[in-house]
N, C-alpha and C. Protein backbone atom coordinates (compact mmCIF):
# COMPACT_ATOMS: atom_id res chain seq x y z
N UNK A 1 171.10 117.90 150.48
CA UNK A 1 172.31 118.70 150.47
C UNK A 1 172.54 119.31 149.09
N UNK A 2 172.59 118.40 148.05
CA UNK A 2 172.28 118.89 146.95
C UNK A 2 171.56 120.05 146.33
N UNK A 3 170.39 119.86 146.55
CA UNK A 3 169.35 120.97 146.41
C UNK A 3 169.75 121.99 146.89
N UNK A 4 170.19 122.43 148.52
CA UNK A 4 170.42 123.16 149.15
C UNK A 4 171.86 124.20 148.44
N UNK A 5 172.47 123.47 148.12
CA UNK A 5 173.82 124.13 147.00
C UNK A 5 173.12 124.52 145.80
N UNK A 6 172.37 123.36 144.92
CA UNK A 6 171.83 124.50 143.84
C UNK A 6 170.54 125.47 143.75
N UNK A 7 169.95 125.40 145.19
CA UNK A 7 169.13 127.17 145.71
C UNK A 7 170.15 127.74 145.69
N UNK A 8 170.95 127.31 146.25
CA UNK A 8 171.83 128.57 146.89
C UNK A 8 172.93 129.43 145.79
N UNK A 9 172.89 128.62 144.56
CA UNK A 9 173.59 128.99 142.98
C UNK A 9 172.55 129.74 142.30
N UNK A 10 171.43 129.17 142.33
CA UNK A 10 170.05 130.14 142.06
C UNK A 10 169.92 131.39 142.52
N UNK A 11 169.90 131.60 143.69
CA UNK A 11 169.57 133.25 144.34
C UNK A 11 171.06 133.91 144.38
N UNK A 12 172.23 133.31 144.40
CA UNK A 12 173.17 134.10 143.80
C UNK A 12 173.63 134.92 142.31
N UNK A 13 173.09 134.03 141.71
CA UNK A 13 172.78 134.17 140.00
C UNK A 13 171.74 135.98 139.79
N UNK A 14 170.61 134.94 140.68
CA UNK A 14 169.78 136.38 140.71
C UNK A 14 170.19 137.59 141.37
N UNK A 15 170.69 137.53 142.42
CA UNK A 15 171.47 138.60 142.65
C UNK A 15 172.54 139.21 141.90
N UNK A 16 173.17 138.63 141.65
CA UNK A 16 174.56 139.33 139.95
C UNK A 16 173.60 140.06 139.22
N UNK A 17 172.51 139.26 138.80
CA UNK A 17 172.05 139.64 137.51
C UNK A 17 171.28 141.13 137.98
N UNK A 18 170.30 141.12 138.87
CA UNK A 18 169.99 142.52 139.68
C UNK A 18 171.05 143.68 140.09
N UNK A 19 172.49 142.98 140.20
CA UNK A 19 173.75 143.79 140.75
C UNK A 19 173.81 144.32 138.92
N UNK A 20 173.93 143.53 138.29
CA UNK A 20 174.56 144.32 136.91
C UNK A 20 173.42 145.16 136.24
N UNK A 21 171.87 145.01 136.38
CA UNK A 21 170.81 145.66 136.17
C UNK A 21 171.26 147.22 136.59
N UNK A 22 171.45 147.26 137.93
CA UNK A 22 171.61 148.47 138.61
C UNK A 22 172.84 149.37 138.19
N UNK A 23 173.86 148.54 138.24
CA UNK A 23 175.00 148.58 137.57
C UNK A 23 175.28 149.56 136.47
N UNK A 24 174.57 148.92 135.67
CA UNK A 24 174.15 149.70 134.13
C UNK A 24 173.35 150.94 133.80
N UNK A 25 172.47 150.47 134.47
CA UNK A 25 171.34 151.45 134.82
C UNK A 25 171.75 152.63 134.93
N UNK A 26 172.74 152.48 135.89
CA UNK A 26 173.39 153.92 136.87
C UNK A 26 174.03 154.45 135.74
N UNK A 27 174.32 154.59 134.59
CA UNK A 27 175.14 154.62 133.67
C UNK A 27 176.43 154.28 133.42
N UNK A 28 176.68 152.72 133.75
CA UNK A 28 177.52 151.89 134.05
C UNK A 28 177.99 151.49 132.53
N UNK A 29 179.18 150.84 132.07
CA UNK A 29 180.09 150.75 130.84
C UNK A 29 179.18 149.71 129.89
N UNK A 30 179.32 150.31 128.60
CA UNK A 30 177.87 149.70 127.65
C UNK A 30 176.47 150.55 127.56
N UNK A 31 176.45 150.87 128.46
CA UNK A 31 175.09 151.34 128.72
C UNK A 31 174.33 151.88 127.23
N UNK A 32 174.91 152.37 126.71
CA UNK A 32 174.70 153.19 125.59
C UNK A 32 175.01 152.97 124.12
N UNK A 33 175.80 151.53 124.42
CA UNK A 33 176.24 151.31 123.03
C UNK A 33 175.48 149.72 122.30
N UNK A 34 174.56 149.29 123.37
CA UNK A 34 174.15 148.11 122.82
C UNK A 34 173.08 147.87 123.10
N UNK A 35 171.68 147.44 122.51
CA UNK A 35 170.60 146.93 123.08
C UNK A 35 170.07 146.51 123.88
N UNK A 36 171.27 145.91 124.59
CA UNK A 36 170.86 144.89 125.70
C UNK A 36 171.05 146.00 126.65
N UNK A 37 172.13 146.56 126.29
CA UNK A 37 172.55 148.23 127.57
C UNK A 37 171.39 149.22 127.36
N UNK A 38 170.55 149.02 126.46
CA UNK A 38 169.29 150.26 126.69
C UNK A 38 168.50 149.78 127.40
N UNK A 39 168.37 148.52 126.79
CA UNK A 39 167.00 147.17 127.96
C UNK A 39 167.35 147.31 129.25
N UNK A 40 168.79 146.78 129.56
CA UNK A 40 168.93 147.10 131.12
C UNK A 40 168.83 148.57 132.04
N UNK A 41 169.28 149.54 130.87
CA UNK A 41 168.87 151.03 131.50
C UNK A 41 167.67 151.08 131.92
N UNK A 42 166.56 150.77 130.80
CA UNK A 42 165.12 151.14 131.34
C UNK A 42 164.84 150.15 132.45
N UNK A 43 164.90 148.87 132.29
CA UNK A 43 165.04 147.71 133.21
C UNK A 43 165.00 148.46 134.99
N UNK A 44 166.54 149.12 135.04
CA UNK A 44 166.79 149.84 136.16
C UNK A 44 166.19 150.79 136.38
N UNK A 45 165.75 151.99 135.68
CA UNK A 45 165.47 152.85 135.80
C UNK A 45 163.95 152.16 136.07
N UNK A 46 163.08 151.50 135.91
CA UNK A 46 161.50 151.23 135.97
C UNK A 46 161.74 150.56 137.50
N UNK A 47 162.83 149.84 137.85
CA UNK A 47 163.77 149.02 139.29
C UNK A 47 163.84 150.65 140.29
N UNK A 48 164.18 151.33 139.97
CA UNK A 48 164.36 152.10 140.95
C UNK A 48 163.05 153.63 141.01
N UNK A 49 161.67 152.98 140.08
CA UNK A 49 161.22 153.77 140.26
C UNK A 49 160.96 155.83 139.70
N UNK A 50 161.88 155.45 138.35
CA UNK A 50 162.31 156.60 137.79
C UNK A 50 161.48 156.79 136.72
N UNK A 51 161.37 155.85 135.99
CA UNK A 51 160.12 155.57 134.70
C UNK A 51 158.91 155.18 134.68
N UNK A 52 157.93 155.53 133.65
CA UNK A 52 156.25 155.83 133.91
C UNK A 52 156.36 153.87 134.31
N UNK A 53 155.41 153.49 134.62
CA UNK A 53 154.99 151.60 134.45
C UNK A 53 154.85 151.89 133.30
N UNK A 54 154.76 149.94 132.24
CA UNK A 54 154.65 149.63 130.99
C UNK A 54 152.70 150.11 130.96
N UNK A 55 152.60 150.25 129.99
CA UNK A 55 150.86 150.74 129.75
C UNK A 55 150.51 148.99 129.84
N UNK A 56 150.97 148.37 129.34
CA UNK A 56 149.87 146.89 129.45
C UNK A 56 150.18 146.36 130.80
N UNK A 57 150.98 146.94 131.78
CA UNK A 57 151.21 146.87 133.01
C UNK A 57 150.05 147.33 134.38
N UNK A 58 150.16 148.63 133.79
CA UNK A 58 148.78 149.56 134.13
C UNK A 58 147.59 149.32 133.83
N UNK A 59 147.61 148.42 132.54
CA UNK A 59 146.21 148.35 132.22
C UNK A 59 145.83 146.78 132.52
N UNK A 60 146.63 145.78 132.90
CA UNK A 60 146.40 144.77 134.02
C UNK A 60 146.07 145.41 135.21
N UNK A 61 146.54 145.67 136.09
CA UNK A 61 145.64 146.47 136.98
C UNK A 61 144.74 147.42 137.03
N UNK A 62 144.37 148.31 136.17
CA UNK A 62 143.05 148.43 136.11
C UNK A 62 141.62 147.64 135.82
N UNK A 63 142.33 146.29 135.57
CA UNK A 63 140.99 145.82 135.45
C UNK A 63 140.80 144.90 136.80
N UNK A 64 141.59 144.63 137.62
CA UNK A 64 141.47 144.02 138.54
C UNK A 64 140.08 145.00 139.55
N UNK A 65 139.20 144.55 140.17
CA UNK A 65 138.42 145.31 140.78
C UNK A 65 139.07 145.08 142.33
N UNK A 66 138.27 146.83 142.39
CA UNK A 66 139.58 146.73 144.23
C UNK A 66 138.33 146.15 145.47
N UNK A 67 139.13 145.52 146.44
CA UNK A 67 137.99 145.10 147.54
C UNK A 67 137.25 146.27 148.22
N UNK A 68 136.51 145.94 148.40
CA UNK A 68 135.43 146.52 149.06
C UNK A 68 136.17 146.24 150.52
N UNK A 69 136.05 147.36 151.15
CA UNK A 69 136.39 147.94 152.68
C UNK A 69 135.59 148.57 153.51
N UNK A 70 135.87 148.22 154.70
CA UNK A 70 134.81 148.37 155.73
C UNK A 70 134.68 150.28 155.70
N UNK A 71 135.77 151.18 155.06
CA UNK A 71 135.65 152.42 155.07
C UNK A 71 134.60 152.87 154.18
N UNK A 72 134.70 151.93 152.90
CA UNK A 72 133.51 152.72 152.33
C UNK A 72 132.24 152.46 152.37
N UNK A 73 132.39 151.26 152.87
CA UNK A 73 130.36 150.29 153.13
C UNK A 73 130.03 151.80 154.09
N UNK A 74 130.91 152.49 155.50
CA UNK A 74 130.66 152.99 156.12
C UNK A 74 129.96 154.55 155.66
N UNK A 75 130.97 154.84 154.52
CA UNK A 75 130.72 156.45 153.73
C UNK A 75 129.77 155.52 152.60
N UNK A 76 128.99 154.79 152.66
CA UNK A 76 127.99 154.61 151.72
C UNK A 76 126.60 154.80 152.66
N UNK A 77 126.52 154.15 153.94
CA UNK A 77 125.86 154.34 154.67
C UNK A 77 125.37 155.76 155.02
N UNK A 78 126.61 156.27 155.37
CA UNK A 78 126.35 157.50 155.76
C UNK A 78 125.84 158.46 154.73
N UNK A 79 125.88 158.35 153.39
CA UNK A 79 125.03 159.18 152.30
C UNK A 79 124.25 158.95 152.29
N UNK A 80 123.61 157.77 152.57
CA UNK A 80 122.18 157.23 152.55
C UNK A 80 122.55 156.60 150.91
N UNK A 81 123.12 155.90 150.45
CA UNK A 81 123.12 155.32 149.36
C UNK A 81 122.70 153.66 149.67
C-alpha cells in the first residue's frame, strides 16, 4: 500500500515538472529572466519538437548501426550484389 502511494507521488511530481517545462516554454512568467527559465525554454522547445537535437545526441545515434531488413537483403539481391 505504501509503495503504491509513493509511485503514485512519483509520476505526479513528474507530471508538474513536465506541466511547468511546457509552461515556460510557451513563454510562460520567468522565462527570460533566469537561467533556469532559458534551460526550461529550450528544454520545451527540443519537448515539442521546435529545436535542432543536441549534436552529442545525434552523434549517439549515428553510431548505432541500423538492422538489416528483409527490404534491403531483397534490393541487394536484385542488383546482383
Amino acid at each position: 500500500m505504501n509503495t503504491a502511494i509513493i509511485v503514485m507521488l512519483v509520476i505526479l511530481g513528474v507530471a508538474l515538472a513536465v506541466i511547468a517545462v511546457a509552461a515556460v516554454g510557451m513563454q510562460g512568467g520567468g522565462s527570460d529572466r533566469t537561467e533556469i527559465g532559458r534551460t526550461i525554454t529550450r528544454t520545451a522547445q527540443h519537448l515539442n519538437g521546435d529545436a535542432q537535437p543536441p549534436r552529442g545526441l545525434v552523434e549517439f545515434f549515428d553510431e548505432i548501426p541500423l538492422p538489416r531488413s528483409a527490404d534491403s537483403a531483397s534490393d541487394r539481391q536484385r542488383s546482383g550484389s
